[in-house]
Protein backbone atom coordinates (compact mmCIF):
# COMPACT_ATOMS: atom_id res chain seq x y z
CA UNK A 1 50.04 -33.60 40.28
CA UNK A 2 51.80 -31.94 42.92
CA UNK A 3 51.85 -27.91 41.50
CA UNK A 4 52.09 -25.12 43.07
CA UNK A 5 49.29 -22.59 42.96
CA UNK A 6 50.27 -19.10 43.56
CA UNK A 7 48.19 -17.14 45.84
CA UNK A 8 48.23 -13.61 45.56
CA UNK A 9 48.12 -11.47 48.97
CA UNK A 10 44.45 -9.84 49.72
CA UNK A 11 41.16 -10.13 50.40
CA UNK A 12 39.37 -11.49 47.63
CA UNK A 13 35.75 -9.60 46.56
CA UNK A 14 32.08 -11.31 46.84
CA UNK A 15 29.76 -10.30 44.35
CA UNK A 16 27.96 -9.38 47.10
CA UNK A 17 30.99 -6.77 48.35
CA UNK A 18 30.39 -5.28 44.83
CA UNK A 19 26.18 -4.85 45.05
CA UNK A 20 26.77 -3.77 48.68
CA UNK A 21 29.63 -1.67 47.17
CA UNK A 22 32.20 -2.11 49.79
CA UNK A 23 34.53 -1.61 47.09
CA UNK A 24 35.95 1.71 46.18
CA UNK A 25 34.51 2.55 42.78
CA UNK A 26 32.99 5.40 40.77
CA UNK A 27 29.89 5.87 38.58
CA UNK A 28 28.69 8.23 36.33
CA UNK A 29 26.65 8.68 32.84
CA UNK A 30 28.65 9.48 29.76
CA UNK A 31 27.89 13.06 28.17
CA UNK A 32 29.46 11.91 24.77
CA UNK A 33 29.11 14.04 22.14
CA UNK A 34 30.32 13.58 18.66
CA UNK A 35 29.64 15.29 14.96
CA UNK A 36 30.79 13.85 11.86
CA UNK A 37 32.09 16.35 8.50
CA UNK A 38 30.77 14.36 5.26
CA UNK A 39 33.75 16.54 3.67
CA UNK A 40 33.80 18.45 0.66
CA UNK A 41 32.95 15.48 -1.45
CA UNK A 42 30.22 13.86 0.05
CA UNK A 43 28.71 16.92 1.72
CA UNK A 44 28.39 18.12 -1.94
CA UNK A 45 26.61 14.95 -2.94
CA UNK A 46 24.42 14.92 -0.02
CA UNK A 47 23.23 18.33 -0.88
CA UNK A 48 22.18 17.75 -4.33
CA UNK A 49 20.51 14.69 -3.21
CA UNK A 50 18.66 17.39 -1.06
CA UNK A 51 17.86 19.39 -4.51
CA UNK A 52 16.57 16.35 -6.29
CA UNK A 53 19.90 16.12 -8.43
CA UNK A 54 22.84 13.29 -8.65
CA UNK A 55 26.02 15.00 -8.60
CA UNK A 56 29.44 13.72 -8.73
CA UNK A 57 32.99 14.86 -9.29
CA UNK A 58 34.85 13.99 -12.36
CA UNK A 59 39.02 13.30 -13.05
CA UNK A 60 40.40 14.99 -15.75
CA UNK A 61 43.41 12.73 -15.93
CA UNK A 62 41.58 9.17 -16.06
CA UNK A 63 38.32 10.44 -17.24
CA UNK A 64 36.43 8.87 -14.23
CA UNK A 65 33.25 10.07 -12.23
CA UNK A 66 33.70 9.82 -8.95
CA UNK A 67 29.84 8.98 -7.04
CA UNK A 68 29.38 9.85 -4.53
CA UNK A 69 31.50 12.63 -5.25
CA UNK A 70 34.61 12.64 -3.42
CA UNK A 71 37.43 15.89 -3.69
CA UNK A 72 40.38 13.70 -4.63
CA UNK A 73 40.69 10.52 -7.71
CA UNK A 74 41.89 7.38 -5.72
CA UNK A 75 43.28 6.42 -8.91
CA UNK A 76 45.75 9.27 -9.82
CA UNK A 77 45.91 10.37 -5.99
CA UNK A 78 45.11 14.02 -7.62
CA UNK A 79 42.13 16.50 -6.84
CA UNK A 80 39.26 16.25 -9.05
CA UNK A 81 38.45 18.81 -11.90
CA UNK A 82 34.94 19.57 -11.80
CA UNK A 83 31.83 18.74 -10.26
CA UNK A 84 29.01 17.00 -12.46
CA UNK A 85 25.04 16.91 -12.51
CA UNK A 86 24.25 13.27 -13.34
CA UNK A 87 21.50 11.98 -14.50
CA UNK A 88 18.73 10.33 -12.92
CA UNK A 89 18.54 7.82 -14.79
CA UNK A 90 20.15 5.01 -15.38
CA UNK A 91 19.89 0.66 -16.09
CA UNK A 92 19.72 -2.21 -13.79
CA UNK A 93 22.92 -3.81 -13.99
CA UNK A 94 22.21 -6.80 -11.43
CA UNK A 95 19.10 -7.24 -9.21
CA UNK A 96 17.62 -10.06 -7.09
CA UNK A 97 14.18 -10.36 -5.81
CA UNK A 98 13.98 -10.53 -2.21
CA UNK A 99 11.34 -12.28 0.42
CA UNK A 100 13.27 -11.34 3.40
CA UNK A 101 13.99 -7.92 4.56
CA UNK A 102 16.33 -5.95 6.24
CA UNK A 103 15.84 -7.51 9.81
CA UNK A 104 15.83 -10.62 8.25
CA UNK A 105 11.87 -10.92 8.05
CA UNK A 106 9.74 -12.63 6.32
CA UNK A 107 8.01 -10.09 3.52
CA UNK A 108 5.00 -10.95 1.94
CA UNK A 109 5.58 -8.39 -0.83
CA UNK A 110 9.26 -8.88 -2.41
CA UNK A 111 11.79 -6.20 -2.40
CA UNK A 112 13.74 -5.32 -5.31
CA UNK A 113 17.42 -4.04 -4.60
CA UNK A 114 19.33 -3.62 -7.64
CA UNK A 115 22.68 -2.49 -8.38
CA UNK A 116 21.81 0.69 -11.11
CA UNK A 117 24.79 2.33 -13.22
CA UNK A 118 23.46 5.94 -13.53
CA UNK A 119 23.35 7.37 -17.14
CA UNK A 120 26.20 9.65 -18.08
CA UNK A 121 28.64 8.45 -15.40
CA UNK A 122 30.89 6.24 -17.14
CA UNK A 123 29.54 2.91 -15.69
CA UNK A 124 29.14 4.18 -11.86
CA UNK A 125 26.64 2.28 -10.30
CA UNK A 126 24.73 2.99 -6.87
CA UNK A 127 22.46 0.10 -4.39
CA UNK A 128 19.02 0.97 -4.49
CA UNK A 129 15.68 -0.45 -4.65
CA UNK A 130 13.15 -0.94 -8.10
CA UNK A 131 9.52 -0.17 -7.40
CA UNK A 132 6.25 -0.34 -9.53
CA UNK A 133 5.27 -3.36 -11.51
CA UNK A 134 5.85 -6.39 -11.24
CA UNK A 135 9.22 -7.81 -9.67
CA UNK A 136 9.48 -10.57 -11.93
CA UNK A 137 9.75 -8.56 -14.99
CA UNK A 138 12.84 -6.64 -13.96
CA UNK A 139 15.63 -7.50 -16.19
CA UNK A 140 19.41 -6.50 -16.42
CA UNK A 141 19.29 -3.57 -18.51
CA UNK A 142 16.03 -2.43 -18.17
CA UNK A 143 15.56 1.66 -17.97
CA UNK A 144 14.99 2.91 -15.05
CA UNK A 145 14.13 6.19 -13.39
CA UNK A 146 14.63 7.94 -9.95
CA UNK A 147 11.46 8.84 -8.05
CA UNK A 148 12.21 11.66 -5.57
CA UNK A 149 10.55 12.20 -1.98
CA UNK A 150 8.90 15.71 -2.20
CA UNK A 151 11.23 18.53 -1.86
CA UNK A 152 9.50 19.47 1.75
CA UNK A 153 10.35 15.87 3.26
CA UNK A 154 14.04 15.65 1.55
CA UNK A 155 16.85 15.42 4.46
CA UNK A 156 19.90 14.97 1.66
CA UNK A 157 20.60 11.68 2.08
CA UNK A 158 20.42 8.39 -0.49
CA UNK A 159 16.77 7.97 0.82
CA UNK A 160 16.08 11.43 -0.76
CA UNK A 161 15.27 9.02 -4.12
CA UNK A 162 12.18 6.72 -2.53
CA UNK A 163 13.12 4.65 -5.69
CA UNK A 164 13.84 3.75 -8.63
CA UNK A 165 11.17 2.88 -11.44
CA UNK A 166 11.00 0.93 -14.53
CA UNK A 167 10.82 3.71 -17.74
């Protein structure tokens, strides 16, 4: 092979030019600051989670509940109607029974996160997790109920509701 290799003109850097920094360079510490709007929508959600209440918005138009509430219907690209206290109740309507957790550790105890369509929404479900009895003898459909953090320690976020427990 008889190619050509280009060499560029210059002195070419050591990595011990850099630690030694013979090189012309700058350094500093980020200040970055940042805040993020949750919005009409889910700022009003997150605020009755606060409260101890599910609320939603609901479309006139197609009839749907919107949850978490949202200010517009992605279906009919219009603004929602009303706002709507949900229940908090509602049914397991798939679950699985977990021995690994979030980190991907080993539990001893199995977690229970279950997808649960909240009563009086039209079929909206939400992700959360089943508590209290025994794992086993949760079954699509089952009643369940919301248990709330106390109203000192609430921070209005989904982890307002500690969990959700069989009725």
């Amino acid at each position: 092979m008889n190619e050509k290799v280009k060499v560029w003109p210059g002195t070419p850097l050591s990595e011990k030019d850099i630690i030694e920094k013979r090189v012309l360079f700058t350094e500093w510490e980020p200040n970055l600051k940042y805040a993020w709007d949750a919005g009409v929508g889910y700022g009003g959600y997150f605020a009755g989670l606060k409260e101890g209440r599910i609320v939603g918005t609901e479309c006139a138009k197609c009839r749907r509940v919107l949850l978490p509430a949202r200010a517009f219907c992605e279906w009919c690209f219009r603004t929602v109607d009303r706002w709507v206290q949900l229940n908090d109740t509602g049914i397991v309507n798939t679950f699985s029974v977990a021995y690994t957790g979030t980190a991907a550790e080993r539990l001893k105890d199995p977690l229970v996160p279950a997808l649960i369509e909240i009563d009086g929404s039209g079929g909206v479900a939400i992700m959360h997790l089943i508590r209290g009895g025994d794992p086993w003898k949760v079954k699509i459909g089952m009643k369940v109920k919301a248990v709330w953090k106390p109203k000192g320690k609430r921070e209005g976020s989904i982890n307002d509701i500690e969990y959700w427990k069989p009725v």
